[in-house]
N, C-alpha and C. Protein backbone atom coordinates (compact mmCIF):
# COMPACT_ATOMS: atom_id res chain seq x y z
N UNK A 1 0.85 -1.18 0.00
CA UNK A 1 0.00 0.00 0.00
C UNK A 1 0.90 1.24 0.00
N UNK A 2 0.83 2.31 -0.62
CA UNK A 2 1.46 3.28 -1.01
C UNK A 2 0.68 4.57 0.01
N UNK A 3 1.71 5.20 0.33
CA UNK A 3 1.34 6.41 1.06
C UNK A 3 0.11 7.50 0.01
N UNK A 4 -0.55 8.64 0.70
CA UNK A 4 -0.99 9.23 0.13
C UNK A 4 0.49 10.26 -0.66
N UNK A 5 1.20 10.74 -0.58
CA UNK A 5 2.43 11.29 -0.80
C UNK A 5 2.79 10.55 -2.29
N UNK A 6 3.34 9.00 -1.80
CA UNK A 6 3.37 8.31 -2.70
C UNK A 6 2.62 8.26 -4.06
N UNK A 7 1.04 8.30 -3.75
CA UNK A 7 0.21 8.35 -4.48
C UNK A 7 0.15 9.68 -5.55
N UNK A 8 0.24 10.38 -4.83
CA UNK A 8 0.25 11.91 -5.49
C UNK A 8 2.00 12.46 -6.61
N UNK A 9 2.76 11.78 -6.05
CA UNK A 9 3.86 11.64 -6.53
C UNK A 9 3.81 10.80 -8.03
N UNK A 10 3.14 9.99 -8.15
CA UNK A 10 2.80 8.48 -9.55
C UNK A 10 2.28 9.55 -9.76
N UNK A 11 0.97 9.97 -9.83
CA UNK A 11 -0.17 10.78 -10.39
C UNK A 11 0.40 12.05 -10.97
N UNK A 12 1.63 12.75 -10.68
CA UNK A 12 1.71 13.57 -11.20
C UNK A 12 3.32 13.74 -11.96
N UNK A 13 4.35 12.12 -11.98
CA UNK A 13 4.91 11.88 -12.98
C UNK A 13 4.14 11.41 -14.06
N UNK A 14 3.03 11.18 -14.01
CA UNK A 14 2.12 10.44 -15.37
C UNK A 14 1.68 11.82 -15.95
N UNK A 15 1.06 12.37 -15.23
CA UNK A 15 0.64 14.07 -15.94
C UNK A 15 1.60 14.83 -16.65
N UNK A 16 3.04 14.49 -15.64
CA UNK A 16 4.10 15.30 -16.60
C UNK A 16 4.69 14.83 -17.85
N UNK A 17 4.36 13.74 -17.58
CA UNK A 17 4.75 12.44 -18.93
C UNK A 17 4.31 12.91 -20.06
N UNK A 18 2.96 12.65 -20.04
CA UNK A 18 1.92 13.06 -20.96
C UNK A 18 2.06 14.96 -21.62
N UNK A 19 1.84 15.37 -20.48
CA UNK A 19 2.59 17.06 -21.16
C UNK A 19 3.46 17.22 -21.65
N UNK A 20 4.83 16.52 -21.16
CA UNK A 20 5.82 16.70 -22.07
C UNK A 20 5.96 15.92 -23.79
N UNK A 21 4.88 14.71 -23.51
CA UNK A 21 4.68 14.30 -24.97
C UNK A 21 3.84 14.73 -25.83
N UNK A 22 2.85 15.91 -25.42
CA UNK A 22 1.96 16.25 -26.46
C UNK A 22 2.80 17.84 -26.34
N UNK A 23 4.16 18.00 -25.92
CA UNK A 23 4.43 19.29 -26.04
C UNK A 23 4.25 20.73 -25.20
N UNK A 24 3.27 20.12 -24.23
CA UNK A 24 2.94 21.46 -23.19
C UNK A 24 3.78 21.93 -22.43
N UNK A 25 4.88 20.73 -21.88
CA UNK A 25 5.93 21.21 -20.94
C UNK A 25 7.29 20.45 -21.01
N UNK A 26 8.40 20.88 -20.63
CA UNK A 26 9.34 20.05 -20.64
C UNK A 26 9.70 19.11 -20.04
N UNK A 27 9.65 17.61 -20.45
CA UNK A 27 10.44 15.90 -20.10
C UNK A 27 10.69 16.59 -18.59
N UNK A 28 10.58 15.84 -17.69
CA UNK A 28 11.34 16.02 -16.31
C UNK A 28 11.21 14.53 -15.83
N UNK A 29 12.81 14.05 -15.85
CA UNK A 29 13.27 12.80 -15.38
C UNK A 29 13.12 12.82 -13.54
N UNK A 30 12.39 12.33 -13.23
CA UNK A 30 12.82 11.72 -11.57
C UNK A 30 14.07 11.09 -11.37
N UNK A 31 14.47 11.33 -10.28
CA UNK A 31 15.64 10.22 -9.61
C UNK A 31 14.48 9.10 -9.19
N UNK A 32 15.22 7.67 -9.53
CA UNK A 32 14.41 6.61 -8.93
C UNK A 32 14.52 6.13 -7.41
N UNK A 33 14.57 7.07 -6.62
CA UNK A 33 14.26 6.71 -5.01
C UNK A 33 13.13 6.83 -4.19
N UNK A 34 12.53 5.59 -3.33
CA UNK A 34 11.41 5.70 -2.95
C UNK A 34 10.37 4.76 -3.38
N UNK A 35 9.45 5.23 -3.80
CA UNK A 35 8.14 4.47 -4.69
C UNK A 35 8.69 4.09 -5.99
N UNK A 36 9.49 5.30 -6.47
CA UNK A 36 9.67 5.32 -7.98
C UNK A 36 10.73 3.94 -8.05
N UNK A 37 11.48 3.89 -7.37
CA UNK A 37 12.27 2.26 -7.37
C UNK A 37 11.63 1.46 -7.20
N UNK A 38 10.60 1.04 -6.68
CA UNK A 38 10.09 0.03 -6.78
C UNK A 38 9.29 -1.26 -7.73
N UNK A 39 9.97 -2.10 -7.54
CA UNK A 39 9.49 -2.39 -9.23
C UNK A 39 7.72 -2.57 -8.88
N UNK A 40 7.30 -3.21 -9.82
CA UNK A 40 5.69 -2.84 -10.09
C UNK A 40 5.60 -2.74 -11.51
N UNK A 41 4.23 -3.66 -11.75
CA UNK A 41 3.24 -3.67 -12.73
C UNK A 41 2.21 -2.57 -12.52
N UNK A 42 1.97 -1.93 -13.45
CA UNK A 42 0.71 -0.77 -13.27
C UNK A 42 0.30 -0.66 -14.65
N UNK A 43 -0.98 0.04 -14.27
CA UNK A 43 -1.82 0.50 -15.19
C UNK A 43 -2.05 1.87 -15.58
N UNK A 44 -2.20 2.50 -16.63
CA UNK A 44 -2.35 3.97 -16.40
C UNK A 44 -3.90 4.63 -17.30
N UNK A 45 -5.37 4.64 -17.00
CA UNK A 45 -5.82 4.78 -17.32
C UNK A 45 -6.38 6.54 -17.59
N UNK A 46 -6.40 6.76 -19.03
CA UNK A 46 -7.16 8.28 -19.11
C UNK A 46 -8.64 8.44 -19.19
N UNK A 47 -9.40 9.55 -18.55
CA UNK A 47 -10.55 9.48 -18.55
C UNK A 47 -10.63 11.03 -19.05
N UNK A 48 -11.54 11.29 -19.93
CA UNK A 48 -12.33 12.63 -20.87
C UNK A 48 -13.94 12.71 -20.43
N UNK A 49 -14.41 14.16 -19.73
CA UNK A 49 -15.58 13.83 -19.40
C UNK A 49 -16.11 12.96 -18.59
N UNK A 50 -15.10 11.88 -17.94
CA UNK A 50 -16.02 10.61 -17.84
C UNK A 50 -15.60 9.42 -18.08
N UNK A 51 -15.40 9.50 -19.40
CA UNK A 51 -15.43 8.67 -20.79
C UNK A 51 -13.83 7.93 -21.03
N UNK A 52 -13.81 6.77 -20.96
CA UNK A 52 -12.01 5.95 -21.41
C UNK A 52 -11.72 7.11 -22.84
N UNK A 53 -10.50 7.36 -22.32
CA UNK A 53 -10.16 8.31 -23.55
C UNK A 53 -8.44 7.21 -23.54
N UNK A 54 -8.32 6.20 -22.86
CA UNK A 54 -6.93 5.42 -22.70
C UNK A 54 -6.72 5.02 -22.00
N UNK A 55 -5.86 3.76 -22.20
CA UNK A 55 -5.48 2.61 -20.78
C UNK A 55 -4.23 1.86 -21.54
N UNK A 56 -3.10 1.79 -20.83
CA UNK A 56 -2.12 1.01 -21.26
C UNK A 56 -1.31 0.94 -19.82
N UNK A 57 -0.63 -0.63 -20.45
CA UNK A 57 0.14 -1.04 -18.92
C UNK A 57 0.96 -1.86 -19.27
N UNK A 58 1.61 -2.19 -18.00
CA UNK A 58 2.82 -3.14 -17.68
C UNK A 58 2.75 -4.03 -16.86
N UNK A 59 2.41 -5.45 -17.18
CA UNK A 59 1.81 -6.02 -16.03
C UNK A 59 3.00 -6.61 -15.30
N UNK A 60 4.04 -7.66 -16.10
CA UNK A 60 4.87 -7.71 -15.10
C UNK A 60 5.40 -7.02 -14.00
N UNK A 61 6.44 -7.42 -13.25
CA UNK A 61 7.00 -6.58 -12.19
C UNK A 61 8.32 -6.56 -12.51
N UNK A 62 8.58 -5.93 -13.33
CA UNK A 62 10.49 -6.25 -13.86
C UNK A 62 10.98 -4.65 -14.04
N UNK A 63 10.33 -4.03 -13.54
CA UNK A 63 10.82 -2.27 -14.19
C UNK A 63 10.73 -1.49 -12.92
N UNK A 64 11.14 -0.34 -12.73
CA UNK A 64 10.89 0.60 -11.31
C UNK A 64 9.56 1.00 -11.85
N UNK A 65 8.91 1.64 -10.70
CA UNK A 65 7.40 2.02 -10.97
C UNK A 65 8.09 3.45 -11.85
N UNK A 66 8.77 4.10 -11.26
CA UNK A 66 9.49 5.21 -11.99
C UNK A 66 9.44 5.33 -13.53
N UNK A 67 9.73 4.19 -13.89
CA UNK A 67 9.59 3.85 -15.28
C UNK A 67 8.35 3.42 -16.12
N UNK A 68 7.77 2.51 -15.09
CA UNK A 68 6.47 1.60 -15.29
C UNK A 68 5.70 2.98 -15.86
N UNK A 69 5.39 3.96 -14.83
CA UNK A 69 3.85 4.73 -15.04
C UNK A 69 4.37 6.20 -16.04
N UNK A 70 5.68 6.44 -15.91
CA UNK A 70 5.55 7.69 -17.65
C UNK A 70 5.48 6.76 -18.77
N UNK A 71 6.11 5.32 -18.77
CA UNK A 71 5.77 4.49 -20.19
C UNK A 71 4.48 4.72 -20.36
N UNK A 72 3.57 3.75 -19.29
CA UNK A 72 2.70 3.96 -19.50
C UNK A 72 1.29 5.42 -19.91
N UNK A 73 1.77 6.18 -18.98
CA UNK A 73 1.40 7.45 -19.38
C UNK A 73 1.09 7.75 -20.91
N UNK A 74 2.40 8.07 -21.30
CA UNK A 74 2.52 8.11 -22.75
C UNK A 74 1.81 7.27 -23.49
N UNK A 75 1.94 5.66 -23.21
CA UNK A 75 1.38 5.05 -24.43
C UNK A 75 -0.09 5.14 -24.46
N UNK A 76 -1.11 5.33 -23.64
CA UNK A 76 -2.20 5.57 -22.68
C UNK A 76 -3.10 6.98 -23.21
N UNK A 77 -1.75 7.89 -23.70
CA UNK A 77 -2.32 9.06 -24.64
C UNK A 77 -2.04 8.73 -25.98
N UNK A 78 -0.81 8.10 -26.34
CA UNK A 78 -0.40 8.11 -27.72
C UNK A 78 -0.42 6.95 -28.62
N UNK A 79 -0.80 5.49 -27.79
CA UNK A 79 -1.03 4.29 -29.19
C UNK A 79 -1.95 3.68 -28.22
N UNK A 80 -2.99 3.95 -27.92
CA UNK A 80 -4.17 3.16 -27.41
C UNK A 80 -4.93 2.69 -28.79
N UNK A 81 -5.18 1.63 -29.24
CA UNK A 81 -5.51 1.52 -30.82
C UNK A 81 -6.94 1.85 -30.13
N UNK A 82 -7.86 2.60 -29.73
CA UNK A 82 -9.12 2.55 -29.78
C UNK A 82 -9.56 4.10 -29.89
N UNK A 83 -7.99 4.76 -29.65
CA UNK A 83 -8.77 6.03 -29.64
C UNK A 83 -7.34 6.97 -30.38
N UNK A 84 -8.08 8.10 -31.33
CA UNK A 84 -6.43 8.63 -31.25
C UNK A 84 -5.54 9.53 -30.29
N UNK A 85 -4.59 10.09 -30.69
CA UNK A 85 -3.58 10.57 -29.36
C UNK A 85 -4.21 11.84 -28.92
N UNK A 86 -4.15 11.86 -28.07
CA UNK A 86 -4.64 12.81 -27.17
C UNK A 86 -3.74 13.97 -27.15
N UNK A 87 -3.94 15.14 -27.90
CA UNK A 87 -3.76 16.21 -27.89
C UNK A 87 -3.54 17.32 -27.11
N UNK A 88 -2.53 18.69 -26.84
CA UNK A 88 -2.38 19.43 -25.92
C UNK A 88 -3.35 20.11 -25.29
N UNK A 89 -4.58 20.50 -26.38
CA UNK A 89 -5.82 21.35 -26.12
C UNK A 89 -6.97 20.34 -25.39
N UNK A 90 -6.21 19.07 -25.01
CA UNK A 90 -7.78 18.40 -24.01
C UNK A 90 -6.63 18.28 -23.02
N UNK A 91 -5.61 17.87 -22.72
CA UNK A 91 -4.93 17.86 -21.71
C UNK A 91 -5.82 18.52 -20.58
N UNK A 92 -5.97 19.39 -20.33
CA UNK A 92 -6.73 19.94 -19.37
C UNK A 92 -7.97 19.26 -18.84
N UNK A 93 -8.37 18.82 -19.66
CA UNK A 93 -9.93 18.09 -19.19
C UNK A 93 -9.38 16.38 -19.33
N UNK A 94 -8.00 15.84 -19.28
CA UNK A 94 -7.87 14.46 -19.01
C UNK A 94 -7.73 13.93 -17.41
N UNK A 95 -8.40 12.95 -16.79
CA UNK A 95 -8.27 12.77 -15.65
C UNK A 95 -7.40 11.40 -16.07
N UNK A 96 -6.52 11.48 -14.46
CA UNK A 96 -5.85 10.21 -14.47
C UNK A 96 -6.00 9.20 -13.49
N UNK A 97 -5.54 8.16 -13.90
CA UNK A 97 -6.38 7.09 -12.68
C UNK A 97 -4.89 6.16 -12.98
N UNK A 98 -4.21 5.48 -12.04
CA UNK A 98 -3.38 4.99 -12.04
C UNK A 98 -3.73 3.01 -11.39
N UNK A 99 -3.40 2.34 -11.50
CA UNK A 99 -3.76 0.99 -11.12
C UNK A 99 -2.18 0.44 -10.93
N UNK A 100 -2.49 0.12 -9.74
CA UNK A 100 -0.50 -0.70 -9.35
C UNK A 100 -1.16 -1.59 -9.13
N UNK A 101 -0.43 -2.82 -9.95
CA UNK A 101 -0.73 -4.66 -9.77
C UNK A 101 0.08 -5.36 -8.41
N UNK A 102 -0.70 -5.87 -7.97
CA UNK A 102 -0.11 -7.08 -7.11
C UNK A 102 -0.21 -8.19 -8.43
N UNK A 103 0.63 -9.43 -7.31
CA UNK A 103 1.43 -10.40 -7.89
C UNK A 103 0.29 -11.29 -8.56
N UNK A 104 0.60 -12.53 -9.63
CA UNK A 104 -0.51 -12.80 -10.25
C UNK A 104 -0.68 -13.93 -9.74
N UNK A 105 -1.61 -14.81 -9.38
CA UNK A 105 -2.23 -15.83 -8.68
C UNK A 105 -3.60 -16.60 -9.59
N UNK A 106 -2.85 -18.23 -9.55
CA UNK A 106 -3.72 -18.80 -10.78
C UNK A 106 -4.60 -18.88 -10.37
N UNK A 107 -5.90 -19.27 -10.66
CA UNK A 107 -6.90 -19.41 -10.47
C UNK A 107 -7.93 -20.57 -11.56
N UNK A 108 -8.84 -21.02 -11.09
CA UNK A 108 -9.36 -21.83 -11.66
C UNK A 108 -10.97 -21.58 -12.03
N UNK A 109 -11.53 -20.66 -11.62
CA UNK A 109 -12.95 -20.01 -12.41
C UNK A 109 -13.33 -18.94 -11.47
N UNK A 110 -14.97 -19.22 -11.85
CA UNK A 110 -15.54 -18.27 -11.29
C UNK A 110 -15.31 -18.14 -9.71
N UNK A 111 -15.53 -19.12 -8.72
CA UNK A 111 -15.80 -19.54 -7.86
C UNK A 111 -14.45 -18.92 -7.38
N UNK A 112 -13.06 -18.51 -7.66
CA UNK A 112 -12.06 -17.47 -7.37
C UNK A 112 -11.87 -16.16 -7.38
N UNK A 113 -13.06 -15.61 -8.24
CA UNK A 113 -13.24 -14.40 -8.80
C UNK A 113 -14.05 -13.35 -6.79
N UNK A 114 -13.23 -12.47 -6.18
CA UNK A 114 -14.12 -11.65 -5.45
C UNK A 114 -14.25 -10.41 -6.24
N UNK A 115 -15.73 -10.01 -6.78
CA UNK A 115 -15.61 -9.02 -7.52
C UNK A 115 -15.12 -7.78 -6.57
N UNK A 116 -14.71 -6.54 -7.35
CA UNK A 116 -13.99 -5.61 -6.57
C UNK A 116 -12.79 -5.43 -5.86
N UNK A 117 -11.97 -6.67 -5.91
CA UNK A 117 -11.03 -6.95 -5.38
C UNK A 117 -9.77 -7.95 -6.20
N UNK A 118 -10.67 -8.39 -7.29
CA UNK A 118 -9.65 -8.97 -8.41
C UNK A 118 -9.71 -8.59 -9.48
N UNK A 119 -8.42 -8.56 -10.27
CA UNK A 119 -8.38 -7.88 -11.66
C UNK A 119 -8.29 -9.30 -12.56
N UNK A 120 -8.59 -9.74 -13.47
CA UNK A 120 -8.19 -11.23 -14.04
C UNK A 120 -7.62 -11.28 -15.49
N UNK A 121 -6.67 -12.23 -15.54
CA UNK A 121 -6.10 -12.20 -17.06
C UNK A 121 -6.25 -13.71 -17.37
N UNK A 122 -6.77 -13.52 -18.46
CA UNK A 122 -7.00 -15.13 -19.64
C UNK A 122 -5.73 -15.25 -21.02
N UNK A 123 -4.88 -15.95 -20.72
CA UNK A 123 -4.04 -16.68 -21.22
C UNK A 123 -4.40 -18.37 -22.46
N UNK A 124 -4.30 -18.30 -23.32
CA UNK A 124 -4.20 -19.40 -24.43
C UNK A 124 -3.48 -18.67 -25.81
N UNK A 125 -2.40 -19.91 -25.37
CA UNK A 125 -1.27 -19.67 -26.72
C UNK A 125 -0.77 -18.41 -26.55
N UNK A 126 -0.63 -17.18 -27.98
CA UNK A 126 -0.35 -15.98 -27.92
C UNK A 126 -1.10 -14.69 -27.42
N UNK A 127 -2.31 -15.29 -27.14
CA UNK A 127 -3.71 -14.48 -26.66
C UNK A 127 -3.57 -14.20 -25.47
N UNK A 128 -3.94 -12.94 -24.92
CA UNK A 128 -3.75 -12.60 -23.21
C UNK A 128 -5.05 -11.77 -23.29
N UNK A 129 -6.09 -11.65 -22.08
CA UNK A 129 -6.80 -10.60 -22.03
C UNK A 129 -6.88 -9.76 -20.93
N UNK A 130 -6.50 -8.91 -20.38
CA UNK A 130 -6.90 -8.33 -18.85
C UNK A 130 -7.48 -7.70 -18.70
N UNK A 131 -8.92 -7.94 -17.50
CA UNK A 131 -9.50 -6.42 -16.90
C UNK A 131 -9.15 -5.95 -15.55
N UNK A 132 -9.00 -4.50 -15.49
CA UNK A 132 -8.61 -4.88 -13.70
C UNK A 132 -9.93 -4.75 -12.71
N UNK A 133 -9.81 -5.12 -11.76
CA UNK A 133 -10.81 -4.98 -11.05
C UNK A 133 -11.95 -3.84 -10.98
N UNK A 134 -11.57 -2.83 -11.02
CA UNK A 134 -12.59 -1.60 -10.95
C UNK A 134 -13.69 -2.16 -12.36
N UNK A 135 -12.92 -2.76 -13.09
CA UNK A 135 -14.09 -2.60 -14.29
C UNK A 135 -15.15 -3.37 -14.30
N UNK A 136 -14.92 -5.00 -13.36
CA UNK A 136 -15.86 -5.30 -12.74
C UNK A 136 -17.17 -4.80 -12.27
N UNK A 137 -16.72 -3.74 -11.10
CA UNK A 137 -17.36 -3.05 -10.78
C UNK A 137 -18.20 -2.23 -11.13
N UNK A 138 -17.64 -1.30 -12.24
CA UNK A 138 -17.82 -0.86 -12.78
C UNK A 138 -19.39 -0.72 -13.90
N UNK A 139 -18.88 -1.55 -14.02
CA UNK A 139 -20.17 -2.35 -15.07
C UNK A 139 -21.26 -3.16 -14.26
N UNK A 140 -21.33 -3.61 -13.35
CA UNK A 140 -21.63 -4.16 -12.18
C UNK A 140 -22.03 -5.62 -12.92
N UNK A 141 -21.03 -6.64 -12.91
CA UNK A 141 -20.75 -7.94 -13.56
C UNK A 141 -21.16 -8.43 -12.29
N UNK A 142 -21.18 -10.05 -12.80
CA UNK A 142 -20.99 -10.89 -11.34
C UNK A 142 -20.11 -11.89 -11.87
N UNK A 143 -19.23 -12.70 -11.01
CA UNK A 143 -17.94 -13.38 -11.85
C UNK A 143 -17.98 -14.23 -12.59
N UNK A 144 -18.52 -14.83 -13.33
CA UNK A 144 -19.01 -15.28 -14.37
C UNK A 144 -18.82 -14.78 -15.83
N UNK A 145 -19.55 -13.13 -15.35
CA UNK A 145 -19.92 -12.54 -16.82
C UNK A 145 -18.19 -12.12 -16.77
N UNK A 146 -17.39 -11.59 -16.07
CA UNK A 146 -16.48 -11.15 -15.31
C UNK A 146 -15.38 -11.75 -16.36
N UNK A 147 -15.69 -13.12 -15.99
CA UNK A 147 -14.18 -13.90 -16.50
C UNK A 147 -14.89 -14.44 -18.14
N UNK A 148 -15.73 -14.57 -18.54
CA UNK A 148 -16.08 -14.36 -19.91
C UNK A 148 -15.70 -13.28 -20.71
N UNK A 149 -16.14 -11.87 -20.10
CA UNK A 149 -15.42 -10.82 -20.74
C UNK A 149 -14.09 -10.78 -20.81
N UNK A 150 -13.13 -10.64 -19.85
CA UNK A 150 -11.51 -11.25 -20.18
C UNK A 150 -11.20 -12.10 -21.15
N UNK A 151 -11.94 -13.40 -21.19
CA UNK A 151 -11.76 -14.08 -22.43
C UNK A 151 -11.74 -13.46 -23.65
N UNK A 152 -13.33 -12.96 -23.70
CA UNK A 152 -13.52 -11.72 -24.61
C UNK A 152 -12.54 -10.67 -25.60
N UNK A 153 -12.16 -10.11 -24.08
CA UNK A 153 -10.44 -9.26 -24.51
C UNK A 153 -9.69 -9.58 -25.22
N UNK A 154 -9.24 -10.60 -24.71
CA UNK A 154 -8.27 -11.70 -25.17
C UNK A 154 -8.49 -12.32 -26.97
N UNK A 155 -9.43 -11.97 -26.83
CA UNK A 155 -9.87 -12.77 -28.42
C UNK A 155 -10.19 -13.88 -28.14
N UNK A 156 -10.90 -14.30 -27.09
CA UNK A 156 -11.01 -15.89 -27.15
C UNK A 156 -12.77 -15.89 -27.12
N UNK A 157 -13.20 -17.32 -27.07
CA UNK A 157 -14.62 -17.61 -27.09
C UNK A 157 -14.52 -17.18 -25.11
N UNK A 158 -16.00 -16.73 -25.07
CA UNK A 158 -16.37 -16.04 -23.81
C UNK A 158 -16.18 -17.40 -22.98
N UNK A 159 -16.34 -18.52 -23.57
CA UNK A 159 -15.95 -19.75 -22.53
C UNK A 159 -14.70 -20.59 -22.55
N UNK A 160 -13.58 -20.32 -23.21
CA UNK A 160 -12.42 -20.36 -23.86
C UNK A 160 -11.33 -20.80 -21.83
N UNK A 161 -11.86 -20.40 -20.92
CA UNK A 161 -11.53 -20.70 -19.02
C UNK A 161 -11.89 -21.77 -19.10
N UNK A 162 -13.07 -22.48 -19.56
CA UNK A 162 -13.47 -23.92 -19.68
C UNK A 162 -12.41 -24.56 -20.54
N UNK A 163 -12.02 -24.21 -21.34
CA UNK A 163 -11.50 -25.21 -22.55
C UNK A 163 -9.91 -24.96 -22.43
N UNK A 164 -9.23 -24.84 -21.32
CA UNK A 164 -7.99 -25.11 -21.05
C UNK A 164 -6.95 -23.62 -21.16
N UNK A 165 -7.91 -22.49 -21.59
CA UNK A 165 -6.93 -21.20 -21.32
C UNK A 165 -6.52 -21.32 -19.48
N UNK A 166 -5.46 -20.32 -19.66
CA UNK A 166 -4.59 -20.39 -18.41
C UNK A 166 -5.28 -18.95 -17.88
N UNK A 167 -5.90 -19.16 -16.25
CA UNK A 167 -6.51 -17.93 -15.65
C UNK A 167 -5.78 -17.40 -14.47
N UNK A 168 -5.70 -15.89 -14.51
CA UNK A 168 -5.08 -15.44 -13.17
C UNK A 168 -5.67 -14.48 -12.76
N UNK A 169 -5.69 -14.41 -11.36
CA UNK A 169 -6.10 -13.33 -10.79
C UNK A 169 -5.18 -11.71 -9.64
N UNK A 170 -5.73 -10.95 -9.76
CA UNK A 170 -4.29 -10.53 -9.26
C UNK A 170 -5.29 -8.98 -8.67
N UNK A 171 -4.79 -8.54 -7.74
CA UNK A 171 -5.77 -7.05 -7.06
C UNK A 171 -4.65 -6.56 -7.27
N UNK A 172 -4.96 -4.77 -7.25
CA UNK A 172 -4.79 -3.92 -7.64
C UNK A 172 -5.18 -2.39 -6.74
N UNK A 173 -4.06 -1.82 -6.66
CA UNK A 173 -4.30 -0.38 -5.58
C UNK A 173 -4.67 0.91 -6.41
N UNK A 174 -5.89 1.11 -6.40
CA UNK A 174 -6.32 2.04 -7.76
C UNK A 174 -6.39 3.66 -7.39
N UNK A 175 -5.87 4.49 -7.90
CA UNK A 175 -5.64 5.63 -7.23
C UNK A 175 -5.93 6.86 -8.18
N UNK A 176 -6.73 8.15 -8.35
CA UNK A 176 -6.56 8.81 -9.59
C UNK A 176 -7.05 10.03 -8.83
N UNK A 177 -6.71 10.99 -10.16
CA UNK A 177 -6.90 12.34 -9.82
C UNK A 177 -8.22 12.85 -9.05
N UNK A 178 -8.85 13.40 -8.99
CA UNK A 178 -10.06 14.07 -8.52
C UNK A 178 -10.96 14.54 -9.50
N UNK A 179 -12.19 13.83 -9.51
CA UNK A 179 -12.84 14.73 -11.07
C UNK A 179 -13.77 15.19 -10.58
N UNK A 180 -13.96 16.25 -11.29
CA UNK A 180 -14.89 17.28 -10.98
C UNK A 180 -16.44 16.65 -11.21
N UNK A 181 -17.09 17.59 -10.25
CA UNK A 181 -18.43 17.31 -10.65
C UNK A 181 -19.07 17.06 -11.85
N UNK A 182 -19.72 15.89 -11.74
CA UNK A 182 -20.60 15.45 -13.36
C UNK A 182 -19.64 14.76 -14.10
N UNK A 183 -18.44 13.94 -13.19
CA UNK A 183 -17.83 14.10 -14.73
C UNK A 183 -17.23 12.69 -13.79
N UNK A 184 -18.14 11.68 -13.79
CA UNK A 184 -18.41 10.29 -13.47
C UNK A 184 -18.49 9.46 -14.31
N UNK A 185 -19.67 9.40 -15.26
CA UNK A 185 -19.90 8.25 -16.39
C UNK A 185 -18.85 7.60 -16.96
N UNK A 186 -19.58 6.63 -17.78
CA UNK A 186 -18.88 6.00 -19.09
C UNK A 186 -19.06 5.44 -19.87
N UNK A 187 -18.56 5.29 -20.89
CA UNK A 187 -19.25 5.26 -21.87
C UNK A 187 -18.02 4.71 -22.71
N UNK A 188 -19.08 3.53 -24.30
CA UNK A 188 -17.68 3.17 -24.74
C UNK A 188 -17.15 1.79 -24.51
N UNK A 189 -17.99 0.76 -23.64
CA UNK A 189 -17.21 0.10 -23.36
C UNK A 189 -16.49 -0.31 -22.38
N UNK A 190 -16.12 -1.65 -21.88
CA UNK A 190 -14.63 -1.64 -20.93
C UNK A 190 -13.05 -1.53 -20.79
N UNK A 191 -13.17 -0.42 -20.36
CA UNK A 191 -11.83 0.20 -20.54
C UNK A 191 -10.45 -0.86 -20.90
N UNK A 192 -10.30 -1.87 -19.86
CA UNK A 192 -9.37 -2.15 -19.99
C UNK A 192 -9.73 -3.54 -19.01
């Protein structure tokens, strides 16, 4: 669990990430001491209005978070294939939401799934799918529909957990900016 400090620190190397790649401000490298050393899988999701405007991540744990969340940042504004890059003139109205992975833990169906508290990835062959937990929620699934949709992701048949794909489950410390009033929804889909 990450301090509030901590928290606010990720949240606003990802903001600077992103500004310095659409041009608003200049690159500013951190020293990696602290949180930022720590290795970690994360997620870095953008929200517009509301609305997934981007989500890209790193799930392993092989990188400093330091590194983990401006990669992600960036790719999150700039090659999300669902949306195009996010521009200097919305910068202002992008909220950020950050997701740090715990470790991944197999699992064998539904009956493993606590919604709100697990994020799950479906594995067969070259195919991977992940949602993290909030999106569960989000959508208000029950684990079933839960680990079908991951399949989903993944490109696989929604029952593809039955037929020998490899399942994991893994929680997640979800942390993001503050959005202003009205500016809750979503729309679009599951993010990620």
């Amino acid at each position: 669990m990450t301090s509030d400090h901590d928290r606010q620190l990720l949240l606003r190397l990802a903001r600077e990430a992103i500004a310095a790649h659409v041009g608003a401000a200049p690159a500013h490298v951190p020293g990696l001491t602290g949180v930022l050393a720590q290795l970690g899988g994360a997620f870095v999701t953008l929200h517009r209005d509301g609305d997934l405007r981007g989500c890209i991540g790193h799930i392993e744990r092989t990188l400093p978070l330091g590194q983990v969340v401006p990669q992600c940042a960036v790719a999150a504004c700039s090659t999300d294939p669902r949306f195009p890059p996010v521009t200097a003139a919305e910068l202002e109205q992008i909220d950020i939401e950050i997701s740090l992975l715990g470790p991944l833990e197999p699992m064998n169906g539904p009956q493993d799934i606590e919604i709100g508290r697990h994020g799950l990835i479906v594995e067969q062959g070259w195919q991977r799918g992940l949602l993290l937990p909030q999106v569960a929620t989000e959508w208000n699934w029950e684990a079933g529909t839960f680990l079908a949709q991951t399949c989903h992701k993944a490109g696989l048949p929604r029952d593809a957990w039955k037929q020998g794909a490899t399942l994991y489950r893994f929680e997640a410390e979800v942390f993001g900016e503050p959005r202003e009033p009205g500016r809750a929804g979503r729309a679009g889909g599951p993010g990620v």
